[in-house]
N, C-alpha and C. Protein backbone atom coordinates (compact mmCIF):
# COMPACT_ATOMS: atom_id res chain seq x y z
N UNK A 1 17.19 4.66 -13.01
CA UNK A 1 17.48 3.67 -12.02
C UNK A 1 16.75 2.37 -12.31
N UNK A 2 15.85 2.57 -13.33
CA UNK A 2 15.15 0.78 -13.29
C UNK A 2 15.10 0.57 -14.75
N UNK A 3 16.23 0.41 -15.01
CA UNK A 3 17.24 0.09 -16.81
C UNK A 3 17.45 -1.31 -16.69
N UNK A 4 16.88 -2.29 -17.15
CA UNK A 4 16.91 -3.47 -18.18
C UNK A 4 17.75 -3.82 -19.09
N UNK A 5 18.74 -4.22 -19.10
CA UNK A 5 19.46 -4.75 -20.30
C UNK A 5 19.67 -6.04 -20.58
N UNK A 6 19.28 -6.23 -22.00
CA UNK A 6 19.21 -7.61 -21.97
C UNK A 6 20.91 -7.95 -22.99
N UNK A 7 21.41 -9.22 -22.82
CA UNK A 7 22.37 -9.67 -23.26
C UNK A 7 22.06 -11.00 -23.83
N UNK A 8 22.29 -11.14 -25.21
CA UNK A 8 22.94 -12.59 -25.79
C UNK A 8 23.91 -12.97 -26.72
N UNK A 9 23.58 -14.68 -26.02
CA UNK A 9 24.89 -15.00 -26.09
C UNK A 9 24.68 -16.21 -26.65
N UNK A 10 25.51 -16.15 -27.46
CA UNK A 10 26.15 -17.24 -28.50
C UNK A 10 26.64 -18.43 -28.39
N UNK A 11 26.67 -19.70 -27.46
CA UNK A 11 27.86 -20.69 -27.25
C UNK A 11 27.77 -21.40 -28.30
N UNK A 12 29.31 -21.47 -28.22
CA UNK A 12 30.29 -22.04 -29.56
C UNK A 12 30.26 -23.81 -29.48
N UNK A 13 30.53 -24.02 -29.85
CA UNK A 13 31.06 -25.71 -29.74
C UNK A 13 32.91 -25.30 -29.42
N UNK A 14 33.14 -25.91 -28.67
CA UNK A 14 34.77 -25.66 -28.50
C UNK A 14 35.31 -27.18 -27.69
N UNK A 15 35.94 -28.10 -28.30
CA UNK A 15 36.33 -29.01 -27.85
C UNK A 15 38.30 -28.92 -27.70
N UNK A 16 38.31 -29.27 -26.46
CA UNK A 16 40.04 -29.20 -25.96
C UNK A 16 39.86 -30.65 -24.98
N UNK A 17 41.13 -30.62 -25.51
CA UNK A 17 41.40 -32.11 -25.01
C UNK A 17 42.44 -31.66 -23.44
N UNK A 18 42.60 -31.81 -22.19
CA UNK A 18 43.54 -31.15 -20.82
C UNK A 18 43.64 -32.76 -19.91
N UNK A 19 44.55 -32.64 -19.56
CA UNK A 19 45.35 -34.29 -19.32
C UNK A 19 45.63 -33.28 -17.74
N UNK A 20 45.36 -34.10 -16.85
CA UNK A 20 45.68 -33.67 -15.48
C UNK A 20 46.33 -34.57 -14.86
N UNK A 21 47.61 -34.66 -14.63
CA UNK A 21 48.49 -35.70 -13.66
C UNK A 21 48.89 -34.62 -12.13
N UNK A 22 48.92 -36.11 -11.63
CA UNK A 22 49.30 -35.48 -10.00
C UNK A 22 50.17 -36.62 -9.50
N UNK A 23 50.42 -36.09 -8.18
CA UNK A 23 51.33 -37.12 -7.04
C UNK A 23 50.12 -38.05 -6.43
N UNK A 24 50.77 -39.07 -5.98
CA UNK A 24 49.91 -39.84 -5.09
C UNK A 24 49.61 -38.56 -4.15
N UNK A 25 47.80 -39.34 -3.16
CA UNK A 25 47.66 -38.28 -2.71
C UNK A 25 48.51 -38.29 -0.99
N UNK A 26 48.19 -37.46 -0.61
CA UNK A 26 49.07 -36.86 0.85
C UNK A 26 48.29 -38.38 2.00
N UNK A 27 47.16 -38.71 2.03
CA UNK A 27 46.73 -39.09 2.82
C UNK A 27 46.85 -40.77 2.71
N UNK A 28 47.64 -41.82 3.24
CA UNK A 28 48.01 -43.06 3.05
C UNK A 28 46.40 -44.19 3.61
N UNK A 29 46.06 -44.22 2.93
CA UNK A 29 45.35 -45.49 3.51
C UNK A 29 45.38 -46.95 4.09
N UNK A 30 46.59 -47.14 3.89
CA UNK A 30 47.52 -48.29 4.52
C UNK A 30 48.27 -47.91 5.86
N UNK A 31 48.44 -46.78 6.10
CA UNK A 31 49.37 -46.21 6.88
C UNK A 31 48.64 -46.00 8.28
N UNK A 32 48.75 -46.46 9.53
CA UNK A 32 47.96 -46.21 10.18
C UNK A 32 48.83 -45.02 11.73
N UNK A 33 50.14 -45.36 11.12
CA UNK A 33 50.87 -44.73 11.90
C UNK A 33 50.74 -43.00 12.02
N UNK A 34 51.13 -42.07 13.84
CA UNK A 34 50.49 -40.97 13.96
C UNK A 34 51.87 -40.71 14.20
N UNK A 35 52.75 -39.01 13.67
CA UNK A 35 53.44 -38.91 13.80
C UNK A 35 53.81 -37.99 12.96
N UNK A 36 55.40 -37.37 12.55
CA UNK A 36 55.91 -36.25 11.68
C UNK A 36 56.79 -36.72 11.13
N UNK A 37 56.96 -36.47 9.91
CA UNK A 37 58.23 -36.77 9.34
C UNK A 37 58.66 -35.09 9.16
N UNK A 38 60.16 -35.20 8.75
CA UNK A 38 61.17 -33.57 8.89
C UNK A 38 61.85 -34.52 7.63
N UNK A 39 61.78 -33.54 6.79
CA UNK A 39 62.93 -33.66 5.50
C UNK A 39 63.84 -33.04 5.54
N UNK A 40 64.91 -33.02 5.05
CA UNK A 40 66.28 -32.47 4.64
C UNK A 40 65.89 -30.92 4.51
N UNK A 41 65.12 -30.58 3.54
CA UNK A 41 64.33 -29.36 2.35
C UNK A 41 64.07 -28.53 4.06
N UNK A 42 62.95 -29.06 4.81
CA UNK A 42 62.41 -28.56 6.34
C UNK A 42 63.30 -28.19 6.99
N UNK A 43 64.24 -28.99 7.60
CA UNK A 43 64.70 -28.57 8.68
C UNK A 43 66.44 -27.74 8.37
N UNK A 44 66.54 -27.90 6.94
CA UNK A 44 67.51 -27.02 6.41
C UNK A 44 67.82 -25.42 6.81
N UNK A 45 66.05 -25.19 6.95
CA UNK A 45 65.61 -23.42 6.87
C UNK A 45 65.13 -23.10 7.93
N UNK A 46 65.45 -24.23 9.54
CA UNK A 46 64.73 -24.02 10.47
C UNK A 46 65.53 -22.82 11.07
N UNK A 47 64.92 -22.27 12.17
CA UNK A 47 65.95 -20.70 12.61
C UNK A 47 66.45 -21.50 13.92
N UNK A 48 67.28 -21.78 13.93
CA UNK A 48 67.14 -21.72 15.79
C UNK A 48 67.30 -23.26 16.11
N UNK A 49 67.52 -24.38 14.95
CA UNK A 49 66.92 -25.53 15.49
C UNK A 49 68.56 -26.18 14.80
N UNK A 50 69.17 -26.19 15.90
CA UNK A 50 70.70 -27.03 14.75
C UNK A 50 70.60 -28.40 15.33
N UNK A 51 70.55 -28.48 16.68
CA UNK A 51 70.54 -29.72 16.49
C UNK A 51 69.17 -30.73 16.37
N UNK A 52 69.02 -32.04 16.93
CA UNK A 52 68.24 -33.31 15.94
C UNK A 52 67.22 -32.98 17.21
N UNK A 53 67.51 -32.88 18.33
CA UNK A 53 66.74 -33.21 19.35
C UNK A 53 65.91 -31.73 19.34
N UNK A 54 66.01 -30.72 19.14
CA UNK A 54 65.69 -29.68 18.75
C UNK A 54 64.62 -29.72 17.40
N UNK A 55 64.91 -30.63 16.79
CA UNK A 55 64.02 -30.96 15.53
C UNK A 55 62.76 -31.80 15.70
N UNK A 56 63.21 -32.47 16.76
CA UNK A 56 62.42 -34.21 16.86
C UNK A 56 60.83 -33.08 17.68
N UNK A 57 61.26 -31.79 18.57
CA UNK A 57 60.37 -31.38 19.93
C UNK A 57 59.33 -31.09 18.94
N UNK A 58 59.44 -30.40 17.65
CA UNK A 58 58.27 -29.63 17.30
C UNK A 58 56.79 -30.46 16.64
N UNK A 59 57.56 -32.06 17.13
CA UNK A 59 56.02 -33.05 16.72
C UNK A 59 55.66 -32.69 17.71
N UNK A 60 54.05 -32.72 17.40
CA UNK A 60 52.95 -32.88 18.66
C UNK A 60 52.96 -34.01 19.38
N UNK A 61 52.60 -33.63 20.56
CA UNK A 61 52.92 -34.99 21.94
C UNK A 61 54.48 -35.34 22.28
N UNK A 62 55.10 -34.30 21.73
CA UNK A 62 57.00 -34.79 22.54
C UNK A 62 57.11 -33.98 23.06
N UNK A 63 57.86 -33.77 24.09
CA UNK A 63 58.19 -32.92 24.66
C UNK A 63 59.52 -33.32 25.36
N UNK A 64 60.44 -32.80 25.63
CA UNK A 64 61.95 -33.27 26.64
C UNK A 64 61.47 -34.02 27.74
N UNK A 65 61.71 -34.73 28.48
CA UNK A 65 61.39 -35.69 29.54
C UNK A 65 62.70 -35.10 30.42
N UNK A 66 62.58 -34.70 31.86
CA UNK A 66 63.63 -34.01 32.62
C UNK A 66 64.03 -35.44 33.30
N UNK A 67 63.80 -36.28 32.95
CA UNK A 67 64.93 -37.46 33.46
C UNK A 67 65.84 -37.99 32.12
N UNK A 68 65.67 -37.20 31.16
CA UNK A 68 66.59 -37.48 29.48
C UNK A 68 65.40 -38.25 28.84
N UNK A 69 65.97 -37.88 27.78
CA UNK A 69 65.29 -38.71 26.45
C UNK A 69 64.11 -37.66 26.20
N UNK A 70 62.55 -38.01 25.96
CA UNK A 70 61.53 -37.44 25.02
C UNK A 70 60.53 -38.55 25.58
N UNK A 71 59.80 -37.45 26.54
CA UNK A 71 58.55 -37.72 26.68
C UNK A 71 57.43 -37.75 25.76
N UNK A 72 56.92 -39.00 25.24
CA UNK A 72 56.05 -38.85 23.72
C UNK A 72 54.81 -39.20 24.14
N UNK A 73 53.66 -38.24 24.16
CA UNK A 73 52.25 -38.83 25.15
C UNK A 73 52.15 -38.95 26.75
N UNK A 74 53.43 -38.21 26.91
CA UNK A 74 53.54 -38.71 28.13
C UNK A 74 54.17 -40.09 28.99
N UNK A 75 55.02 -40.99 27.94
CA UNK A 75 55.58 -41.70 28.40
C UNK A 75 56.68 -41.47 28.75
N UNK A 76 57.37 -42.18 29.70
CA UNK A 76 58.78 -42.10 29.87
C UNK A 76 60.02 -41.61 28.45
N UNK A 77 60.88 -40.77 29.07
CA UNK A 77 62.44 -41.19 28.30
C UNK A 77 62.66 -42.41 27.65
N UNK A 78 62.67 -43.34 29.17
CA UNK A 78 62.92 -44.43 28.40
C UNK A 78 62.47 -45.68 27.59
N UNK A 79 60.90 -45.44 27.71
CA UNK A 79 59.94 -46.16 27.07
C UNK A 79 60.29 -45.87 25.41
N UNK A 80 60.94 -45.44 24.74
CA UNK A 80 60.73 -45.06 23.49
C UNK A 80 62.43 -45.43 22.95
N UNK A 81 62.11 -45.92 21.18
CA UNK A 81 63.24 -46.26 20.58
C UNK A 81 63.84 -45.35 19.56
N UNK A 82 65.01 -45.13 19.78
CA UNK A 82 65.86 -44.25 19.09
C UNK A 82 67.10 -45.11 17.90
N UNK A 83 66.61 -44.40 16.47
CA UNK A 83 67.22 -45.19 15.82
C UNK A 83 67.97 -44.28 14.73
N UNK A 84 69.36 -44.68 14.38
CA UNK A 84 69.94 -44.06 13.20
C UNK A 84 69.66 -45.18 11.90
N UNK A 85 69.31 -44.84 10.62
CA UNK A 85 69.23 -45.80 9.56
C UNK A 85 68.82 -47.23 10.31
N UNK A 86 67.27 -47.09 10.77
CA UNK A 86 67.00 -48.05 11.08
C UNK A 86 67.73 -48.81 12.53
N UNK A 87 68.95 -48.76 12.52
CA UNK A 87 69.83 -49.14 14.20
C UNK A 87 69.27 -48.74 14.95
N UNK A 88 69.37 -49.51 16.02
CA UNK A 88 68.78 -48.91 17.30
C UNK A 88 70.11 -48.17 17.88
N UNK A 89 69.54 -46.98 18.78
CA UNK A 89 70.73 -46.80 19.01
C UNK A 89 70.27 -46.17 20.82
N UNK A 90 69.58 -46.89 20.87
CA UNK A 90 68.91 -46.52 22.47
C UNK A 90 69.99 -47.22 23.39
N UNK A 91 70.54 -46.56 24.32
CA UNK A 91 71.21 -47.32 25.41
C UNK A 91 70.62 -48.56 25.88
N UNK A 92 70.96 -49.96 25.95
CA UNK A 92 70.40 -50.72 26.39
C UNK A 92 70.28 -50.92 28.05
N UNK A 93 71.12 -50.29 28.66
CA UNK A 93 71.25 -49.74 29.87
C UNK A 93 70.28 -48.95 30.66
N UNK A 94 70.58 -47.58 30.01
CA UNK A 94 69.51 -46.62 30.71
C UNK A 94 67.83 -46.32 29.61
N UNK A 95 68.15 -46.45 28.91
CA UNK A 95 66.98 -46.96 28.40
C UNK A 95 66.71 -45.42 27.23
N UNK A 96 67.67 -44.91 27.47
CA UNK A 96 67.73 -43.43 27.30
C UNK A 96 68.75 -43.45 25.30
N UNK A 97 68.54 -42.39 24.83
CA UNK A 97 69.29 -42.52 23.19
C UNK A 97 71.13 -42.19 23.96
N UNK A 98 71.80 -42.70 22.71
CA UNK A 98 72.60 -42.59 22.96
C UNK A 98 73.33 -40.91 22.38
N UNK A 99 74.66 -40.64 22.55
CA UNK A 99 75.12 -39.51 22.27
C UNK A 99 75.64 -39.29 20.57
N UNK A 100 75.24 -40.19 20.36
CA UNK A 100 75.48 -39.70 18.44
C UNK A 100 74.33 -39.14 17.77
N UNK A 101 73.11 -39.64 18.53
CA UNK A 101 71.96 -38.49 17.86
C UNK A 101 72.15 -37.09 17.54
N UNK A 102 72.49 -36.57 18.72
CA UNK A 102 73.05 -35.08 18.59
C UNK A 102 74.12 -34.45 18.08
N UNK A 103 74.90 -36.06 18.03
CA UNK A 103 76.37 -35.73 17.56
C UNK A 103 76.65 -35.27 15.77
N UNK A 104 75.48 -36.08 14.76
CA UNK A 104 75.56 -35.22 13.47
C UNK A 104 74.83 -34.02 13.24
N UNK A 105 75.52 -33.54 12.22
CA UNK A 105 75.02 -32.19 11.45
C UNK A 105 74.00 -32.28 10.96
N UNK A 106 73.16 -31.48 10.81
CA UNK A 106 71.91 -31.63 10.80
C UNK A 106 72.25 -30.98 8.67
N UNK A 107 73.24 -31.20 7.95
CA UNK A 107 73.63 -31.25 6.65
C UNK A 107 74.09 -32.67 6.28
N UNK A 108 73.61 -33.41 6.97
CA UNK A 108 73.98 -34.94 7.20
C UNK A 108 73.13 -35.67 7.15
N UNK A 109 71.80 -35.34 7.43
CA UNK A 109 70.85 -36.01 7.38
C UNK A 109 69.49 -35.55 6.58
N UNK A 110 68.83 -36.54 6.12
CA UNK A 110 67.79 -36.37 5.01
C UNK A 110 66.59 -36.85 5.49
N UNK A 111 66.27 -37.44 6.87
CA UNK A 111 65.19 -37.17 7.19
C UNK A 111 64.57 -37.99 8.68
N UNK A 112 64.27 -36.85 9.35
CA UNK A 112 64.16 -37.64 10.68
C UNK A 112 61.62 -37.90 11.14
N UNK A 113 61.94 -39.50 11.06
CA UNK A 113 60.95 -40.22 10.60
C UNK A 113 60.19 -39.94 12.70
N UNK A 114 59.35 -39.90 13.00
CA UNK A 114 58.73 -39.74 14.55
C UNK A 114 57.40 -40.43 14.75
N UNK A 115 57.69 -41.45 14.66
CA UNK A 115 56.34 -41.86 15.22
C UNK A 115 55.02 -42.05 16.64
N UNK A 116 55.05 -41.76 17.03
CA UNK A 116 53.93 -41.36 18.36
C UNK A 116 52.92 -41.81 18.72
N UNK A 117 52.75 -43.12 17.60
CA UNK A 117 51.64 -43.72 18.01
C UNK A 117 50.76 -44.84 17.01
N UNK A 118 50.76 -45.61 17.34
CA UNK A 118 49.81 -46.74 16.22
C UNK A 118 50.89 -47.46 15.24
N UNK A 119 51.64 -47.46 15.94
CA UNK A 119 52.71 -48.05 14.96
C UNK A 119 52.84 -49.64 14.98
N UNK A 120 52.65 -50.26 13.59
CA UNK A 120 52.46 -51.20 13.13
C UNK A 120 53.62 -52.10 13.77
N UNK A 121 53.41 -53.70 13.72
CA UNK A 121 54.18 -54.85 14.45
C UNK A 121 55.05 -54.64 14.29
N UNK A 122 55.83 -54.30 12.90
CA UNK A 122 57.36 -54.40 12.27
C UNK A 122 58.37 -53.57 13.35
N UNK A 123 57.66 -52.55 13.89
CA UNK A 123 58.69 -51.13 14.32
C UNK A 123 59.43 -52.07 15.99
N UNK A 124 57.63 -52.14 16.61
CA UNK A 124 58.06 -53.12 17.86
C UNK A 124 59.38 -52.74 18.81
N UNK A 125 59.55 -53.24 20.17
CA UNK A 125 60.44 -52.67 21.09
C UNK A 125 60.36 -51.72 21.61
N UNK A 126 59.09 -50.97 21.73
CA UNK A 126 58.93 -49.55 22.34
C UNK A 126 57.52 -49.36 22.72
N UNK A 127 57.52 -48.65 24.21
CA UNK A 127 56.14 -48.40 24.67
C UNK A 127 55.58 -47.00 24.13
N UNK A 128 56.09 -46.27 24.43
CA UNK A 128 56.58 -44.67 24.31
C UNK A 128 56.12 -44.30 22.36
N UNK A 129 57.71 -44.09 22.12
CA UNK A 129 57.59 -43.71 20.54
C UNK A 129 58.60 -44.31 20.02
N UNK A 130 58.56 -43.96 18.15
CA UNK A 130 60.08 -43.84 17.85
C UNK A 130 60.81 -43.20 16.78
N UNK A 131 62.06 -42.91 17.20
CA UNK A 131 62.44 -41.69 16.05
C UNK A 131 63.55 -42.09 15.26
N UNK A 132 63.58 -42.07 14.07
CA UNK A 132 64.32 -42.77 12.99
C UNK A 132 64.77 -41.61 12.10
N UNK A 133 65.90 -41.50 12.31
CA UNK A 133 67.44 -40.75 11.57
C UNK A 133 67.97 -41.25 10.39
N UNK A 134 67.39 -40.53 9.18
CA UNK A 134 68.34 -41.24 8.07
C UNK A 134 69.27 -40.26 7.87
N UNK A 135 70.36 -41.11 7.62
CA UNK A 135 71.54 -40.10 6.77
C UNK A 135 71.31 -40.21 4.95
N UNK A 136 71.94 -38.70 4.92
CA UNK A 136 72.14 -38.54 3.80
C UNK A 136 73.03 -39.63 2.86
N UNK A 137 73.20 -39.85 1.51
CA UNK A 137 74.04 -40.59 0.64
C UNK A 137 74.53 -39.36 -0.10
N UNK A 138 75.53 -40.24 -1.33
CA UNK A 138 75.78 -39.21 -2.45
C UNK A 138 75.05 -39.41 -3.44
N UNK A 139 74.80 -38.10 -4.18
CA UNK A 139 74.16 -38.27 -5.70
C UNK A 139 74.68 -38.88 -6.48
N UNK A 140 74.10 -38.41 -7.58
CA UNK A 140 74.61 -38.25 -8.73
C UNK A 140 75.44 -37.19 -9.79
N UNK A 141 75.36 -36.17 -8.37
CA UNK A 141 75.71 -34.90 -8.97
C UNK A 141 76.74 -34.47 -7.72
N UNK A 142 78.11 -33.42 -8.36
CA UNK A 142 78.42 -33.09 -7.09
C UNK A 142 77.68 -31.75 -6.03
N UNK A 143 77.86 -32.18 -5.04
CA UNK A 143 76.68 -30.88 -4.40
C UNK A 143 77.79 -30.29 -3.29
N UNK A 144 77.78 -29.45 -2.83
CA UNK A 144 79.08 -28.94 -1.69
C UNK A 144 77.82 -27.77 -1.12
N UNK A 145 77.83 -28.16 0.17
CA UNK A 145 76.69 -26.93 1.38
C UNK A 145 78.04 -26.56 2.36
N UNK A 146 77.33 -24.80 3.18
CA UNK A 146 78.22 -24.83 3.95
C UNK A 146 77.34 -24.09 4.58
N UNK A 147 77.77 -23.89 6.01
CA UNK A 147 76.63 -23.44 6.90
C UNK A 147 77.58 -22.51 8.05
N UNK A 148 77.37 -21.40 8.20
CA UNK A 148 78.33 -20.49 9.41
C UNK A 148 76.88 -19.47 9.96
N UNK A 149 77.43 -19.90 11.94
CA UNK A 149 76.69 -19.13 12.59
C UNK A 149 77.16 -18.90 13.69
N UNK A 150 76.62 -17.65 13.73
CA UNK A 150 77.75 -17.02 14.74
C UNK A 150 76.73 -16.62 15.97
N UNK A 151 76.95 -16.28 17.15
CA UNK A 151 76.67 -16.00 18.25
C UNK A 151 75.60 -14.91 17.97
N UNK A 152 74.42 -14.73 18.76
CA UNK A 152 73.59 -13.69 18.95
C UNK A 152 73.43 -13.17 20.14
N UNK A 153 73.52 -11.76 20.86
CA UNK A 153 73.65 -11.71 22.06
C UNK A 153 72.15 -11.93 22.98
N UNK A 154 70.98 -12.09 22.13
CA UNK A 154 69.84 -12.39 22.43
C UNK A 154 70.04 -13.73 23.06
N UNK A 155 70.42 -14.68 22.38
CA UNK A 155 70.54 -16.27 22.47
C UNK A 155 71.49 -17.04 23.21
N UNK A 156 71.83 -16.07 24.22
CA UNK A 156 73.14 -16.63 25.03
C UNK A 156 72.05 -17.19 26.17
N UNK A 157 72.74 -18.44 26.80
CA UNK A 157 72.21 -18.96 28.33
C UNK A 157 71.01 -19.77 27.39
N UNK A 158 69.98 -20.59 28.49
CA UNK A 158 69.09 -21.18 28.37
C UNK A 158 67.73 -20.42 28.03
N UNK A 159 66.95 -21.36 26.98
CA UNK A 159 66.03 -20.99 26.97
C UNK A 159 64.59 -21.86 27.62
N UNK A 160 63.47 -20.96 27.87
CA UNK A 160 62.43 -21.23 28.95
C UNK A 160 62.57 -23.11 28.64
N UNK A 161 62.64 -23.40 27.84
CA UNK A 161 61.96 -24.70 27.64
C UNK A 161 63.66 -25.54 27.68
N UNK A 162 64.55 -25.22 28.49
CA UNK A 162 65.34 -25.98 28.51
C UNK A 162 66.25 -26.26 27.54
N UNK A 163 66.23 -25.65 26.27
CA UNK A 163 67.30 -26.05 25.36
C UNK A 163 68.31 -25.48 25.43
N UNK A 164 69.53 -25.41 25.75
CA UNK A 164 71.13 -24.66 25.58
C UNK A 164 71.14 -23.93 24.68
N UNK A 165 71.01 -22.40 24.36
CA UNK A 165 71.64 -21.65 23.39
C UNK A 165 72.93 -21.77 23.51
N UNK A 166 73.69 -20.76 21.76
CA UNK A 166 75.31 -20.52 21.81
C UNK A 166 75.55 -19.37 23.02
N UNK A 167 76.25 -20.14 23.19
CA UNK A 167 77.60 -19.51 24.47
C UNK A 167 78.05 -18.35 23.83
N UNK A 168 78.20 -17.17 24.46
CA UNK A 168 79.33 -15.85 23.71
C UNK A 168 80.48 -16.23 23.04
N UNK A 169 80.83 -15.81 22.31
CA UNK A 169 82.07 -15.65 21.38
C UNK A 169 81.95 -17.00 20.67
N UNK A 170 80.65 -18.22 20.46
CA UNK A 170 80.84 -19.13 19.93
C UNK A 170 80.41 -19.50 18.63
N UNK A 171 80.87 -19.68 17.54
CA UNK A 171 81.21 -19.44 16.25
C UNK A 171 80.85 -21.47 15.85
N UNK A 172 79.79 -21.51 14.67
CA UNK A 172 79.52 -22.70 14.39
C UNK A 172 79.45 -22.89 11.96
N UNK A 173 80.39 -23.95 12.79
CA UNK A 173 81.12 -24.08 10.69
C UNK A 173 80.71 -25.27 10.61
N UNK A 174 79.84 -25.50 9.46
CA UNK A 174 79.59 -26.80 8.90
C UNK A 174 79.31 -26.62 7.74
N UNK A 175 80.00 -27.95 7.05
CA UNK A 175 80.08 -28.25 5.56
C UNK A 175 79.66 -29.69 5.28
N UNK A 176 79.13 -30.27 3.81
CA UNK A 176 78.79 -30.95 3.56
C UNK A 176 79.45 -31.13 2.03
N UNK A 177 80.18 -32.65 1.29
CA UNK A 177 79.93 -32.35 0.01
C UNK A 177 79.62 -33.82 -0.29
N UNK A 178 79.14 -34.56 -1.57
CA UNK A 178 78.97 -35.40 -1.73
C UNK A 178 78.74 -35.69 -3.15
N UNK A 179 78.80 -37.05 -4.19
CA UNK A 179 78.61 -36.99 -5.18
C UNK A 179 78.91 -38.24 -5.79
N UNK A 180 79.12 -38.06 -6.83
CA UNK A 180 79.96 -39.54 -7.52
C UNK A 180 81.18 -39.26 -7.21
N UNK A 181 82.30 -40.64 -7.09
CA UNK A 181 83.47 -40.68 -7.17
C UNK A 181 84.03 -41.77 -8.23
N UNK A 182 84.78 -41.17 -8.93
CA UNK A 182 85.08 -42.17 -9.93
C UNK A 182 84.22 -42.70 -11.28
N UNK A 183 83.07 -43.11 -10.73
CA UNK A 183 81.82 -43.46 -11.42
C UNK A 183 80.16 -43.68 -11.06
N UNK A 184 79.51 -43.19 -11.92
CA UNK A 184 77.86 -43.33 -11.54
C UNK A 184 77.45 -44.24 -9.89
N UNK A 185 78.51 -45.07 -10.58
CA UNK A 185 77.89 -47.13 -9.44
C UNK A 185 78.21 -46.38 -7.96
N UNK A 186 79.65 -45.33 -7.88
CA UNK A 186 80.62 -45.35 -6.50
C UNK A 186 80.15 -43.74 -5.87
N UNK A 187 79.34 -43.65 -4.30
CA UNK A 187 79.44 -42.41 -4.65
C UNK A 187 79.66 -42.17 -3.05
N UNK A 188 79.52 -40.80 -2.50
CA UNK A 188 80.15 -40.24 -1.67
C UNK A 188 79.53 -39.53 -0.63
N UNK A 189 80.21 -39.58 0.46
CA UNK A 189 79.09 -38.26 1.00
C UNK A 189 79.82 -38.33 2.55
N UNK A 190 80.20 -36.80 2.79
CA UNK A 190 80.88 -36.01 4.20
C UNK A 190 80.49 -34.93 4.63
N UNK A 191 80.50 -35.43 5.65
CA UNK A 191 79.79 -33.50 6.28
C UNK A 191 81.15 -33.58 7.12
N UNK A 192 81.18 -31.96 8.30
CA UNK A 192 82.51 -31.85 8.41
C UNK A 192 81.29 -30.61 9.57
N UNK A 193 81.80 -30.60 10.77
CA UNK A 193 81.40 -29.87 11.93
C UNK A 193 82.44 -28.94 12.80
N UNK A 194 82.28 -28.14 12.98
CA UNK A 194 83.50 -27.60 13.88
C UNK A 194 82.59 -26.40 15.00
């Protein structure tokens, strides 16, 4: 039990030359804005989440506002700006988004931008927050998605937090294709909902 062993050791000279590249890093130093971005890649594989407004809840500090719109921090519905590709698309009326937010396929869009707070002069027009909808374009390549979902008898009626599940017997088809047409310069892009 009280064995000693001694070991030696030899170091070599060994010279290797290892090149390490990376991405910029995650954390912006210019950026002062608080908030989530959802990519295409994200909310592709979400379970349960088809539509946008369904996507926008899972930033921190939103929540549905029961007079419409998205309570962000606690502000009003209508304190906050709702935008597709940059458009505003907030009712100028009720102060509330309008009905095309919900109205695309969520194979339509490439990335919904949420900001919640500290947002720099440029954005402006909003007390609240704001949530920015890009649509998808076409590649360079042709790409064709298709998406089928069918009713679960778990998921019928409302759930606790207010969102509408599918209705019985209700059956959901969506497709997407997009690409070049003609040439590199001209290109394409349809989604298709039913």
């Amino acid at each position: 039990s009280d064995i000693t062993t001694f070991l030696k050791f030899k170091l070599g000279n060994k010279e290797q030359i290892i090149n390490v590249t990376a991405e910029a890093p995650m954390v912006q130093k210019t950026n002062t804005e608080v908030g989530s971005k959802f990519t295409q890649s994200q909310f592709a594989v979400m379970p349960g989440r088809q539509l946008v407004d369904q996507i926008i809840t899972l930033t921190p500090g939103v929540v549905p506002d029961p007079n419409g719109g998205f309570s962000i921090h606690g502000s009003r519905g209508t304190s906050n700006s709702i935008r597709i590709n940059g458009v505003e698309n907030t009712d100028p009326l009720s102060g509330l988004e309008g009905n095309l937010q919900n109205s695309i396929s969520r194979l339509a869009i490439s990335e919904i931008d949420v900001v919640t707070g500290s947002a720099d002069a440029s954005k402006g027009g909003f007390t609240g927050g704001e949530i920015n909808t890009q649509t998808r374009g076409g590649g360079t390549d042709l790409e064709f998605n298709a998406h089928y979902r069918t009713e679960i008898p778990g998921l019928f009626g409302s759930s606790l937090s207010g969102f509408k599940q599918m209705p019985a017997g209700d059956n959901l088809y969506e497709f997407s294709l997009g690409g070049p047409l003609f040439s590199e310069d001209v290109k394409f892009f349809v989604t298709g909902k039913l």
